[in-house]
C-alpha atoms as a PDB file:
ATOM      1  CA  UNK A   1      18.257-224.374 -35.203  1.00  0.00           C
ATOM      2  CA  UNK A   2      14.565-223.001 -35.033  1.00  0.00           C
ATOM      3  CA  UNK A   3      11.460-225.709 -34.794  1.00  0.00           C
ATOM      4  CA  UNK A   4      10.277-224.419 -38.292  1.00  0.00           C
ATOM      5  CA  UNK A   5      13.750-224.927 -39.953  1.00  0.00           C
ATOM      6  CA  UNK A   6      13.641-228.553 -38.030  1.00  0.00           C
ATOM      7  CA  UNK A   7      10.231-229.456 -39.425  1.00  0.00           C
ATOM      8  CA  UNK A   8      11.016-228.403 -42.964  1.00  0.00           C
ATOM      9  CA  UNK A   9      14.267-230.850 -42.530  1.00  0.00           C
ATOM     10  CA  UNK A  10      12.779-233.713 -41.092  1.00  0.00           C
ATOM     11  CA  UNK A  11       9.673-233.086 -43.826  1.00  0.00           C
ATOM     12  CA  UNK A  12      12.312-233.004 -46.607  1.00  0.00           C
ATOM     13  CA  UNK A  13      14.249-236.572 -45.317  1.00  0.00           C
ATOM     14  CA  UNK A  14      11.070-237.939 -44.972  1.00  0.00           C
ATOM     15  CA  UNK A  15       9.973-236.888 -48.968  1.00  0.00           C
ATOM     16  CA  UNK A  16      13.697-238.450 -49.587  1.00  0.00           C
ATOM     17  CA  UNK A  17      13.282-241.845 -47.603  1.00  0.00           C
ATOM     18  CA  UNK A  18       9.741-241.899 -49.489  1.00  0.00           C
ATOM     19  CA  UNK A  19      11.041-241.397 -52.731  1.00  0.00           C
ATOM     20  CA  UNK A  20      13.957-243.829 -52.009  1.00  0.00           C
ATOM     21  CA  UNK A  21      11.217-246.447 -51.476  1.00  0.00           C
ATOM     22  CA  UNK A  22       8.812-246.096 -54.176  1.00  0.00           C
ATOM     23  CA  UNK A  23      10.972-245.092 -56.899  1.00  0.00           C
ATOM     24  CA  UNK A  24      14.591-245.942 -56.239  1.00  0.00           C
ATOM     25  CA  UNK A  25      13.784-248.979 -54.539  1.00  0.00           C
ATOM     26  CA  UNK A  26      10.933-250.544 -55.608  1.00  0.00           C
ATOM     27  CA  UNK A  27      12.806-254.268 -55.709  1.00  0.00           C
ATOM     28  CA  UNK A  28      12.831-254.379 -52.340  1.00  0.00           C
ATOM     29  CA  UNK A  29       9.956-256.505 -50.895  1.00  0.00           C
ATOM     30  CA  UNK A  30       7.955-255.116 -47.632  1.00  0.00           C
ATOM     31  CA  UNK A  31       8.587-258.396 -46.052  1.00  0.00           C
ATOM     32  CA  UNK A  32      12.142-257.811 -46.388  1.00  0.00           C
ATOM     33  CA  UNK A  33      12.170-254.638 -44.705  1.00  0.00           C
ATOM     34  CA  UNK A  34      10.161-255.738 -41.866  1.00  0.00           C
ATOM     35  CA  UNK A  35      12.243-258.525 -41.379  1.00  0.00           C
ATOM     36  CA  UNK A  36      15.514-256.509 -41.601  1.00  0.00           C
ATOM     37  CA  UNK A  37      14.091-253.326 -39.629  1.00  0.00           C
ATOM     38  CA  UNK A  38      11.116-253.599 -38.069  1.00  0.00           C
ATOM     39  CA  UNK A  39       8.982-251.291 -40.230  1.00  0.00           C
ATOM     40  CA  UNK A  40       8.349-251.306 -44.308  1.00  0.00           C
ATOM     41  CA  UNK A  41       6.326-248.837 -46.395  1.00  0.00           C
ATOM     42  CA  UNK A  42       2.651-250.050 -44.583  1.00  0.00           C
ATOM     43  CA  UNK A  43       4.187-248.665 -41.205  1.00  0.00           C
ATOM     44  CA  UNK A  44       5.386-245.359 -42.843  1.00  0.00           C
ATOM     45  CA  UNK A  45       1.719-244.968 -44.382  1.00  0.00           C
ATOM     46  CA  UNK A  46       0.430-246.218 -40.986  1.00  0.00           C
ATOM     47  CA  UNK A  47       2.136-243.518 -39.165  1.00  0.00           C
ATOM     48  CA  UNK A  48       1.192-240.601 -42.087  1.00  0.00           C
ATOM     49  CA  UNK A  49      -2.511-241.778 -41.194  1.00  0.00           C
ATOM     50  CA  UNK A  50      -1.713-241.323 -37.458  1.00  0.00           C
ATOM     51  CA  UNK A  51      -0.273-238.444 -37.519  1.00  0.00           C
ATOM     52  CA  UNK A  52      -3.069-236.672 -39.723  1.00  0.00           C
ATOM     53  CA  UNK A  53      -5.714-238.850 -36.995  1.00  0.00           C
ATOM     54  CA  UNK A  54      -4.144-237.238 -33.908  1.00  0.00           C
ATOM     55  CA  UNK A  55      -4.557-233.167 -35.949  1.00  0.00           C
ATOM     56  CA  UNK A  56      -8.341-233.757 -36.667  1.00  0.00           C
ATOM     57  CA  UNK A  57      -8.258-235.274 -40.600  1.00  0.00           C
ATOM     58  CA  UNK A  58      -9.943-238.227 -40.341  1.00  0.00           C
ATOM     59  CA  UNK A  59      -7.897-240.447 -43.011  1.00  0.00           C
ATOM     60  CA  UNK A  60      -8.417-243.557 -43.308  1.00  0.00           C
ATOM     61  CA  UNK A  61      -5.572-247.127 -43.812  1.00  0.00           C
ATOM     62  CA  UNK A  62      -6.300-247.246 -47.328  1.00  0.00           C
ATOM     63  CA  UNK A  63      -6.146-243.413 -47.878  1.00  0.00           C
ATOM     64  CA  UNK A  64      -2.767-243.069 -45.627  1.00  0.00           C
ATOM     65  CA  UNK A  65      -1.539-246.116 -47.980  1.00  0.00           C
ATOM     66  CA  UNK A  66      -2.507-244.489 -51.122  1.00  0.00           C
ATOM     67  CA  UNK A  67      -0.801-240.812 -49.647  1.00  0.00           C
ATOM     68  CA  UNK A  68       2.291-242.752 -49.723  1.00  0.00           C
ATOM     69  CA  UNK A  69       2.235-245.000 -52.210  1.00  0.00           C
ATOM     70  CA  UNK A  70       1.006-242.167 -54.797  1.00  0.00           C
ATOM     71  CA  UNK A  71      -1.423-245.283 -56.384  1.00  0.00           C
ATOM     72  CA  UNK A  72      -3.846-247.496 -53.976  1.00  0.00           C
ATOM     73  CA  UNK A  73      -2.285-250.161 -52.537  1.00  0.00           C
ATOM     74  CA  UNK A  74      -3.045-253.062 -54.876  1.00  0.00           C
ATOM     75  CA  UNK A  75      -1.957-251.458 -57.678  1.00  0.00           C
ATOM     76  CA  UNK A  76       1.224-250.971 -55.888  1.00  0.00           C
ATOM     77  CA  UNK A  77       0.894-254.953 -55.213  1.00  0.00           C
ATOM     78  CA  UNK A  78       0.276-255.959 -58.414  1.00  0.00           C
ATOM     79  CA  UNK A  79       2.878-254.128 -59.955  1.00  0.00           C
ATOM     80  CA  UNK A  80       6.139-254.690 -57.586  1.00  0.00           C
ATOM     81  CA  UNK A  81       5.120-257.377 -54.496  1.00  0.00           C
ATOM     82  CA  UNK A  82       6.775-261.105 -55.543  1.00  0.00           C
ATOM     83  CA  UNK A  83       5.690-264.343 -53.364  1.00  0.00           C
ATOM     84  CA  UNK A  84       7.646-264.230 -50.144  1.00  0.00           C
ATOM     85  CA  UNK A  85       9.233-268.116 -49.143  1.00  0.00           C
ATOM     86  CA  UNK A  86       7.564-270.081 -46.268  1.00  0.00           C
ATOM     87  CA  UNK A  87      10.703-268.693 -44.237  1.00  0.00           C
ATOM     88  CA  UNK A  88      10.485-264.785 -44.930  1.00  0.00           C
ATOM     89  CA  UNK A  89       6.609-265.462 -44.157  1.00  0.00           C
ATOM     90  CA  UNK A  90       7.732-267.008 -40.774  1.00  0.00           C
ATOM     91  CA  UNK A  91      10.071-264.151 -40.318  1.00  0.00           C
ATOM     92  CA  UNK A  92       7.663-262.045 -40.817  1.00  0.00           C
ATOM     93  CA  UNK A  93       5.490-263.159 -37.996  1.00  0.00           C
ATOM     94  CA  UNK A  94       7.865-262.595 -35.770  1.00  0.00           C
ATOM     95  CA  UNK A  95       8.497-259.397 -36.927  1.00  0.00           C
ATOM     96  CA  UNK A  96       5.113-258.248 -36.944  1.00  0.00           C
ATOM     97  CA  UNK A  97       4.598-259.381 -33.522  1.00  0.00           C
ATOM     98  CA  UNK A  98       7.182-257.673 -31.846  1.00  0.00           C
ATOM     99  CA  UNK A  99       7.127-254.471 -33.835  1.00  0.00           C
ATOM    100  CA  UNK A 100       3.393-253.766 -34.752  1.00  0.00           C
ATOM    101  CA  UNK A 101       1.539-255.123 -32.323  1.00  0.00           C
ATOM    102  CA  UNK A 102       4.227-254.450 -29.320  1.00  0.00           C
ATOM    103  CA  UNK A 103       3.265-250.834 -30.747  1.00  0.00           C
ATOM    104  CA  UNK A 104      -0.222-251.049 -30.260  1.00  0.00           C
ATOM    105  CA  UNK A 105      -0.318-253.176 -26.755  1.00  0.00           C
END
């Protein structure tokens, strides 16, 4: 397979796991993913904003968010996010902490 063909698949599963998220999906809570996997949708916009960071387009979080998200962020909040338990918050600590941060150490 050529690097273009590669790109243009990897773009497409990407569109796909997006779409899965935002529409498909929208029940599932961030803090569940990030518990479960590691990453949620704020690490996929994270790494959109990266990515455009490292070619030269300055983007910022709350652009890269609203990229992927297709609204800003609250909106997104206010219309799907539920109150997470005391234990999914502690959960998510954790998670954060050895995911996110281990990233950026």
């Amino acid at each position: 397979m050529d690097d273009q063909t590669r790109i243009e698949l990897e773009a497409a599963a990407f569109r796909r796991l997006q779409q899965h998220l935002m529409e498909d999906r929208k029940d599932v809570q961030n803090i569940d993913m990030m518990n479960l996997a590691g990453f949620c949708r704020n690490c996929l916009s994270r790494w959109y904003q990266e990515a455009a960071n490292e070619r030269g387009i300055e983007m910022s979080k709350e652009e890269g968010r609203e990229v992927f998200y297709g609204m800003p962020y609250d909106d997104w909040k206010a219309r799907n996010q539920t109150e997470a338990s005391p234990e999914k918050q502690a959960a998510f600590e954790t998670s954060f902490k050895e995911n996110v941060l281990k990233e950026k150490g």
